[in-house]
Protein backbone atom coordinates (compact mmCIF):
# COMPACT_ATOMS: atom_id res chain seq x y z
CA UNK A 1 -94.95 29.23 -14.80
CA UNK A 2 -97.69 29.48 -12.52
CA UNK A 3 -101.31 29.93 -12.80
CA UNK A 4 -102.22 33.22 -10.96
CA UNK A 5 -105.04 32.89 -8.32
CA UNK A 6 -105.78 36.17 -6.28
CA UNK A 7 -105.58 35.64 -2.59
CA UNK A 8 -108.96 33.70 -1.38
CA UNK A 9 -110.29 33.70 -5.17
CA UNK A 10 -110.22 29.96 -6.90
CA UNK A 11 -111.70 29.26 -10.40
CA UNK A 12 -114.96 27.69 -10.57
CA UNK A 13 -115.52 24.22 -9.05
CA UNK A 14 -116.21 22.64 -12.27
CA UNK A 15 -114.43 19.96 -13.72
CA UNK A 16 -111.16 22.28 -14.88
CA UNK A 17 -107.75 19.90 -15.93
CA UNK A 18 -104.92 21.63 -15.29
CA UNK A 19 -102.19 20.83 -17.87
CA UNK A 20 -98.12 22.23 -18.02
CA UNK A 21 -97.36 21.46 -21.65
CA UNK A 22 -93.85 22.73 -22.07
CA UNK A 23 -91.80 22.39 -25.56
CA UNK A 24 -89.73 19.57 -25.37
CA UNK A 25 -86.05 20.37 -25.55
CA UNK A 26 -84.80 17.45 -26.88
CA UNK A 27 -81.71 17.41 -24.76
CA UNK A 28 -82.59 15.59 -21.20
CA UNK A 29 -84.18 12.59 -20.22
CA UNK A 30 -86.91 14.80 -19.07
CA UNK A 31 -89.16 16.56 -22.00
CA UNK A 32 -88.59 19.99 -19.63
CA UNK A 33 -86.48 20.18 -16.34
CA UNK A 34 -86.75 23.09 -13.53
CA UNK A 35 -88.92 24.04 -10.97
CA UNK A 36 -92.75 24.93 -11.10
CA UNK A 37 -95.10 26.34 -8.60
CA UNK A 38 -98.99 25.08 -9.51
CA UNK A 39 -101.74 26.26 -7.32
CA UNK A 40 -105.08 23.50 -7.76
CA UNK A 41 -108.40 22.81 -6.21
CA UNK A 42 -109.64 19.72 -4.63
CA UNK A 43 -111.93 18.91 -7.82
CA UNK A 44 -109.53 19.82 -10.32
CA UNK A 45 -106.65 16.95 -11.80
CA UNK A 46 -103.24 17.69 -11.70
CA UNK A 47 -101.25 16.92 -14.15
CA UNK A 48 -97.28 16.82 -13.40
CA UNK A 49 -95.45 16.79 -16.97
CA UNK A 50 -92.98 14.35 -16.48
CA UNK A 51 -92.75 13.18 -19.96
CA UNK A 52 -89.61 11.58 -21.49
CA UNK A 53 -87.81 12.08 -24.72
CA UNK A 54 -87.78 8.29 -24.98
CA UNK A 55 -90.33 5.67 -24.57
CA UNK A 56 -87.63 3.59 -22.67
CA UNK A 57 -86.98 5.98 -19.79
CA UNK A 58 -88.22 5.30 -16.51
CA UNK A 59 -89.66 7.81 -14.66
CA UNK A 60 -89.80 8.28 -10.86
CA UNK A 61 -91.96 10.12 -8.79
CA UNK A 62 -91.44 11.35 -5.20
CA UNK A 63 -93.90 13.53 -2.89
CA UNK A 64 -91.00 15.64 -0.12
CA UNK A 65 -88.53 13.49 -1.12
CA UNK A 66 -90.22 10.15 -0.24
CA UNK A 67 -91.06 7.86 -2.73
CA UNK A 68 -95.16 7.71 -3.76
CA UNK A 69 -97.05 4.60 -3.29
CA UNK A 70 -97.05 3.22 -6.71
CA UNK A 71 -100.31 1.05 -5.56
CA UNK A 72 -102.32 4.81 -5.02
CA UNK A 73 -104.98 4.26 -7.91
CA UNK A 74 -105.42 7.98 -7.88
CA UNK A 75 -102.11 8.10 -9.02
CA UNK A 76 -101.46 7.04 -12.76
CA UNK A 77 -98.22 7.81 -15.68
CA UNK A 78 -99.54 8.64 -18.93
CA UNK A 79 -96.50 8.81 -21.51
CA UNK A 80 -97.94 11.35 -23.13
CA UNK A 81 -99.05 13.53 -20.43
CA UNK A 82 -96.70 12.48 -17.62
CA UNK A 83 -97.94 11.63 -14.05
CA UNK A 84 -102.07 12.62 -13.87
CA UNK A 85 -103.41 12.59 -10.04
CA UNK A 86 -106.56 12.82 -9.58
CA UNK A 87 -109.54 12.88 -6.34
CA UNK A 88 -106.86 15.75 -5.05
CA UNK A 89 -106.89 15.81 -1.12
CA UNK A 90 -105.47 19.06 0.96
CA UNK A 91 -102.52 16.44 1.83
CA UNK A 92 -101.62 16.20 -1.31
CA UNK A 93 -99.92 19.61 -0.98
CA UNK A 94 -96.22 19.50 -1.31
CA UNK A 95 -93.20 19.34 -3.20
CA UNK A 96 -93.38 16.82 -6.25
CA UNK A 97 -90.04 15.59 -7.96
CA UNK A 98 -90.04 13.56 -11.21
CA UNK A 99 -86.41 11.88 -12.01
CA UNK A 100 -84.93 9.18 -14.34
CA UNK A 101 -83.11 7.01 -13.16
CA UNK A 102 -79.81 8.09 -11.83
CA UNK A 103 -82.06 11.36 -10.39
CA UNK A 104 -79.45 12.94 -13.35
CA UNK A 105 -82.76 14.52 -15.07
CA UNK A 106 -85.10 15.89 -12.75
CA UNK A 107 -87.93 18.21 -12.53
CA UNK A 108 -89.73 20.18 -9.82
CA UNK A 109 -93.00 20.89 -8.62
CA UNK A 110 -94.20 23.07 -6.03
CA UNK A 111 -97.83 22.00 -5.64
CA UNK A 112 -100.38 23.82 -3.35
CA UNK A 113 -104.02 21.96 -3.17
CA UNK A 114 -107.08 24.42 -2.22
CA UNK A 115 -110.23 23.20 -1.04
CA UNK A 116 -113.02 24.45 -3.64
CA UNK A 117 -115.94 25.73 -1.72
């Protein structure tokens, strides 16, 4: 699923939240698993759905493969929403992975941050 943006067009530079609210499956750690490309702007929160079936599942995030600084306060994990970043930087362009804990549910995110003009 991907939001379509035409090629140098962006939506407004308002306050837009940008949300992936999949049905849960039931069946994995994860609420969804896969891969998703999201295309944001700098003023805009993303939102990566890394929900769990369970409240006791740990959730881990990792930005290329490298583990995020948990101690980023622009960084936060909202049960119900999953983890919400927010003050979005061009560098925060890349490839997002949300995992429990043996990485044996995982879910991918191709994110691509645009600078709103």
């Amino acid at each position: 699923m991907m939001i379509p943006f035409e090629e140098g067009t962006y939506p407004s530079c308002g306050t837009r939240i940008l949300e992936r609210l999949l049905s849960p499956d039931g069946l994995n750690g994860l609420v969804q698993t896969g891969s998703h490309p999201i295309q944001v702007t700098t003023v805009e929160k993303l939102i990566l759905d890394c929900r769990t079936t369970m409240p006791n599942i740990t959730v881990y995030l990792k930005k290329d493969y490298q583990e995020v600084d948990n101690t980023d306060k622009r960084r936060m994990f909202d049960p119900k929403r999953g983890y919400v970043i927010s003050n979005l930087r061009i560098q925060d362009t890349g490839n997002y992975m949300c995992s429990t804990y043996y990485e044996a549910d995982y879910l991918l995110y191709f994110v691509t941050v645009h600078l709103c003009k």
